[in-house]
N, C-alpha and C. Protein backbone atom coordinates (compact mmCIF):
# COMPACT_ATOMS: atom_id res chain seq x y z
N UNK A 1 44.06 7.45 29.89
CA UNK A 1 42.70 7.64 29.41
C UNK A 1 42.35 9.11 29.47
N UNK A 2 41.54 10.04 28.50
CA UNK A 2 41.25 11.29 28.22
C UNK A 2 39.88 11.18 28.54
N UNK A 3 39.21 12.13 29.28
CA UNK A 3 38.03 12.70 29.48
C UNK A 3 37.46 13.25 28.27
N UNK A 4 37.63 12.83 27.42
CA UNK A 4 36.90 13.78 25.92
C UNK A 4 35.36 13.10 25.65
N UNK A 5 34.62 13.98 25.58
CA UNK A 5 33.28 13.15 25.33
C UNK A 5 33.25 13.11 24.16
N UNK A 6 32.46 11.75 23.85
CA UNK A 6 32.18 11.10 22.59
C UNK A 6 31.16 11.98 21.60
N UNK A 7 30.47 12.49 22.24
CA UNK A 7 29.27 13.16 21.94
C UNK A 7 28.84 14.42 22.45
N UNK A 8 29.24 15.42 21.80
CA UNK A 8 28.46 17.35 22.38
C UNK A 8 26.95 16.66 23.02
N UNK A 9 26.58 17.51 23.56
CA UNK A 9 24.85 17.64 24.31
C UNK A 9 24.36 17.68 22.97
N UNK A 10 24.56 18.49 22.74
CA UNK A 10 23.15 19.23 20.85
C UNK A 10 23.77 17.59 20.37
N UNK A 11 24.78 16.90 19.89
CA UNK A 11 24.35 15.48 19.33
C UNK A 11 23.59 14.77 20.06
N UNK A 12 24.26 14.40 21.30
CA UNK A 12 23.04 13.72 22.10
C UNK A 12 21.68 14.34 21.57
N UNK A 13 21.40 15.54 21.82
CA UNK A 13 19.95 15.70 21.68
C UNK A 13 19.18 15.23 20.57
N UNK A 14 20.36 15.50 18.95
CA UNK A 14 19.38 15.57 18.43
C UNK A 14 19.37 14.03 18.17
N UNK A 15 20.24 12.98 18.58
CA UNK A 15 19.99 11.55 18.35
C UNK A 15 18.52 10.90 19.20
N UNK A 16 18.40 11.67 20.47
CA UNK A 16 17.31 11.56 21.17
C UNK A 16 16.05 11.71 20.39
N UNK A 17 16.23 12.95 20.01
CA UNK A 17 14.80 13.46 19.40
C UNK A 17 14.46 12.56 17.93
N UNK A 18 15.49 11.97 17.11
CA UNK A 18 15.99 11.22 16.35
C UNK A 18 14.92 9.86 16.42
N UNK A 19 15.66 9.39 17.89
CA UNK A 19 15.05 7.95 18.21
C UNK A 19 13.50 7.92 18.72
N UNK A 20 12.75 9.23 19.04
CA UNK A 20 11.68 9.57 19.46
C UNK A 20 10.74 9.41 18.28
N UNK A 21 11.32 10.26 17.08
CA UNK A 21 10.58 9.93 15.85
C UNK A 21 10.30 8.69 15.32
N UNK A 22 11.18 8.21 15.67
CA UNK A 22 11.23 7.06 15.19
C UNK A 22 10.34 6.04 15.94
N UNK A 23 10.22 5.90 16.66
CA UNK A 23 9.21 5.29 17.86
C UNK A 23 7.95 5.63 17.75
N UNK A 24 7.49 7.03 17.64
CA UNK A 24 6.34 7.40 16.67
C UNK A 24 6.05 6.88 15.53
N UNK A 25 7.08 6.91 14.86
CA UNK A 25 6.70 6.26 13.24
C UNK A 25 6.34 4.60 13.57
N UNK A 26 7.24 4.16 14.58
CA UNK A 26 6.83 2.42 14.54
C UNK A 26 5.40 2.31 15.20
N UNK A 27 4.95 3.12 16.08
CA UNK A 27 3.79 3.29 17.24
C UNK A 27 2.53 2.77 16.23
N UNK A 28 3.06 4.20 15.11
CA UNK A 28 1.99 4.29 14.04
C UNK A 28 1.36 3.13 13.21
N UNK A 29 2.77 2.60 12.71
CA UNK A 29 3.16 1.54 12.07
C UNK A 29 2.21 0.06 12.50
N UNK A 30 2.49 -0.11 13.83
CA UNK A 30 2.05 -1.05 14.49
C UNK A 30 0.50 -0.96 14.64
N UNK A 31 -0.02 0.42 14.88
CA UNK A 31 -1.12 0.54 15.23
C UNK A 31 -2.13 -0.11 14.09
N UNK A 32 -1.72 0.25 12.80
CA UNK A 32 -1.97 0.05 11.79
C UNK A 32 -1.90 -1.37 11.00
N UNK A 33 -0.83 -2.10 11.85
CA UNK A 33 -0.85 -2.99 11.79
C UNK A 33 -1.97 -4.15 12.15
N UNK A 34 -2.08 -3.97 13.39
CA UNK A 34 -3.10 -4.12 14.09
C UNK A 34 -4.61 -4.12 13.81
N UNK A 35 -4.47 -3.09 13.07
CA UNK A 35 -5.97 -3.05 12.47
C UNK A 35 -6.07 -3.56 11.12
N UNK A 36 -5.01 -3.97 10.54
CA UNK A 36 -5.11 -4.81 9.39
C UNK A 36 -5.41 -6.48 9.82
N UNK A 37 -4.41 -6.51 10.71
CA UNK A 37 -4.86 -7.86 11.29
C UNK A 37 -6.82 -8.33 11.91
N UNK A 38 -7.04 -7.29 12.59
CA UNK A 38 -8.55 -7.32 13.32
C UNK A 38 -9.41 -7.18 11.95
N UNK A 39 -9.00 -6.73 10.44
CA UNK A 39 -9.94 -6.84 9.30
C UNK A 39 -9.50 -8.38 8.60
N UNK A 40 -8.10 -8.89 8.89
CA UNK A 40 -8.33 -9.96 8.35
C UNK A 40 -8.72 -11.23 9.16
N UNK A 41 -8.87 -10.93 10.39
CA UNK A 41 -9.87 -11.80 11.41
C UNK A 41 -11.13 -11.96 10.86
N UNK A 42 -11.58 -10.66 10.88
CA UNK A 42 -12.84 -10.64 9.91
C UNK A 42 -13.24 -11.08 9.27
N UNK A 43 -12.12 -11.03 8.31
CA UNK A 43 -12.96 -11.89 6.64
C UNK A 43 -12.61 -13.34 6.78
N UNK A 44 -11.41 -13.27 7.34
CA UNK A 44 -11.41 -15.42 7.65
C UNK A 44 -12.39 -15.42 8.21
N UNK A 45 -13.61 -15.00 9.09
CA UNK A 45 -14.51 -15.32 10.02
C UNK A 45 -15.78 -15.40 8.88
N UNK A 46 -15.54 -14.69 8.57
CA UNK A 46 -16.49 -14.07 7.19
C UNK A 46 -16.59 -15.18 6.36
N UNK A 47 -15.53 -15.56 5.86
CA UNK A 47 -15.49 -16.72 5.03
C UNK A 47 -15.55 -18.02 5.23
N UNK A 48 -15.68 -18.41 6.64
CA UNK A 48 -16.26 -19.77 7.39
C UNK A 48 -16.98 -19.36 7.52
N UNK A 49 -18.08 -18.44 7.61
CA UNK A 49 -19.53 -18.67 7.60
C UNK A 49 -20.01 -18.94 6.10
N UNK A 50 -19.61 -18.08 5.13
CA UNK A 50 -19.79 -18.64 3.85
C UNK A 50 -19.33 -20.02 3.58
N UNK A 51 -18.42 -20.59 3.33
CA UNK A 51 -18.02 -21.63 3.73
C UNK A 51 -19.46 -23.13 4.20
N UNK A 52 -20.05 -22.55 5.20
CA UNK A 52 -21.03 -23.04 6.26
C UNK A 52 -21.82 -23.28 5.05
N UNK A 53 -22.81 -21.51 5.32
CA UNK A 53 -23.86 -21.64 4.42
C UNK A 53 -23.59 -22.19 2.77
N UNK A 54 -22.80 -22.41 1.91
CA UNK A 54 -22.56 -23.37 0.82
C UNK A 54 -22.88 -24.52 0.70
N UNK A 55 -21.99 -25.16 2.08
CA UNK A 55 -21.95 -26.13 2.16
C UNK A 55 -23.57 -26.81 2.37
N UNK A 56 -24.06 -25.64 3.34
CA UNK A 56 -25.69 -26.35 3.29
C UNK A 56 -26.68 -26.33 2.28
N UNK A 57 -26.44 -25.41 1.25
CA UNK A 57 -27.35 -25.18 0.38
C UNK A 57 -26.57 -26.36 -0.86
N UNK A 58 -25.35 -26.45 -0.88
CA UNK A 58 -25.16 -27.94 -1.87
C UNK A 58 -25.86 -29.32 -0.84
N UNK A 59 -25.66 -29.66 0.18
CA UNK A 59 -26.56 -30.48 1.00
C UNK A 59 -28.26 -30.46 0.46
N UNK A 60 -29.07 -29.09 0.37
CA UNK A 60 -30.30 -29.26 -0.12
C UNK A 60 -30.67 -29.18 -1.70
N UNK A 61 -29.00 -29.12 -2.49
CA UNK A 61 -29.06 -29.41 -3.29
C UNK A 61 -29.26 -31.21 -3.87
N UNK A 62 -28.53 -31.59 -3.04
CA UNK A 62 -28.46 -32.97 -3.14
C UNK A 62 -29.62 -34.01 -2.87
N UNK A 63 -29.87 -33.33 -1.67
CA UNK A 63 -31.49 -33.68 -1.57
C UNK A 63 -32.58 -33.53 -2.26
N UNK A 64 -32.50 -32.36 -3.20
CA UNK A 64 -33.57 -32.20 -4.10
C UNK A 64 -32.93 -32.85 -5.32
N UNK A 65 -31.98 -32.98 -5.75
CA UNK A 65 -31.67 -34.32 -6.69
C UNK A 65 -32.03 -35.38 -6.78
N UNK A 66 -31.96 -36.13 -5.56
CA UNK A 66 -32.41 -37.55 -5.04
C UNK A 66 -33.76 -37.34 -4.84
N UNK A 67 -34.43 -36.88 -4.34
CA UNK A 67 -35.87 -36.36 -5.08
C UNK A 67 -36.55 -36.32 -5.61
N UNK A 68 -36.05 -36.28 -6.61
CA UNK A 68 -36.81 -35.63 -8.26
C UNK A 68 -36.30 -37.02 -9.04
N UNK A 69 -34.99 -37.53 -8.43
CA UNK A 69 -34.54 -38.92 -9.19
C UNK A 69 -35.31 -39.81 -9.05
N UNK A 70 -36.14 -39.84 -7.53
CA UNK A 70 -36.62 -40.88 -7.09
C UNK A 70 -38.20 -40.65 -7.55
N UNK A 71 -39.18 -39.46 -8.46
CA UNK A 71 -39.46 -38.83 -8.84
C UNK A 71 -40.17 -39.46 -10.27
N UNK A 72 -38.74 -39.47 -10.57
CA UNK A 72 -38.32 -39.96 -12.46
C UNK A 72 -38.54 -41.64 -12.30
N UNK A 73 -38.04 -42.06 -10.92
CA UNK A 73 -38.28 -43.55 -11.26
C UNK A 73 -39.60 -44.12 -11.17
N UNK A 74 -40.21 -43.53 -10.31
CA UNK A 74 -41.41 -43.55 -10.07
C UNK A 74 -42.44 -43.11 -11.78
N UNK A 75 -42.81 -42.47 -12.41
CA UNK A 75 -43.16 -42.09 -13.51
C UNK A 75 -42.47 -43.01 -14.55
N UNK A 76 -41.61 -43.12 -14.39
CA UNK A 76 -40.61 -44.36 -15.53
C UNK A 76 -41.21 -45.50 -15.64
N UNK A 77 -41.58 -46.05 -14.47
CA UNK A 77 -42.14 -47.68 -14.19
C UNK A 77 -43.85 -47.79 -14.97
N UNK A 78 -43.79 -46.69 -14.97
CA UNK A 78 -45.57 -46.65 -15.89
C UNK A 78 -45.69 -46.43 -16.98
């Protein structure tokens, strides 16, 4: 077996400094990620409340249908 290193220092280094960037770039990556996720929390949240309020205003829709039907029958019979 030979003592020869695989790798000079200056490669080591610059694979180091290499993998550093790179860890930055994912840091970034992620961070960003992250905040895409916390905006689409948002709007799913966003959109069950819409969702909600629809649903109640077709509810007082329906009610004022039956209403006005019951309305028409009333005036009809005369």
């Amino acid at each position: 077996m030979s003592n020869e290193q695989w790798y000079t220092n200056k490669d080591l280094f610059e694979q180091i400094n290499a993998i550093q960037g790179d860890f930055k770039d994912l840091r970034s990556e992620m961070k960003e990620t992250r905040s895409m996720i916390k905006q689409y929390n948002g709007l799913r949240e966003e959109v069950g409340l819409v969702r909600e309020e629809v649903e109640e205003v077709k509810k007082q829709v329906r009610e004022s249908q039956i209403y006005l039907k019951g309305g028409e029958n009333v005036w009809n019979k005369y």
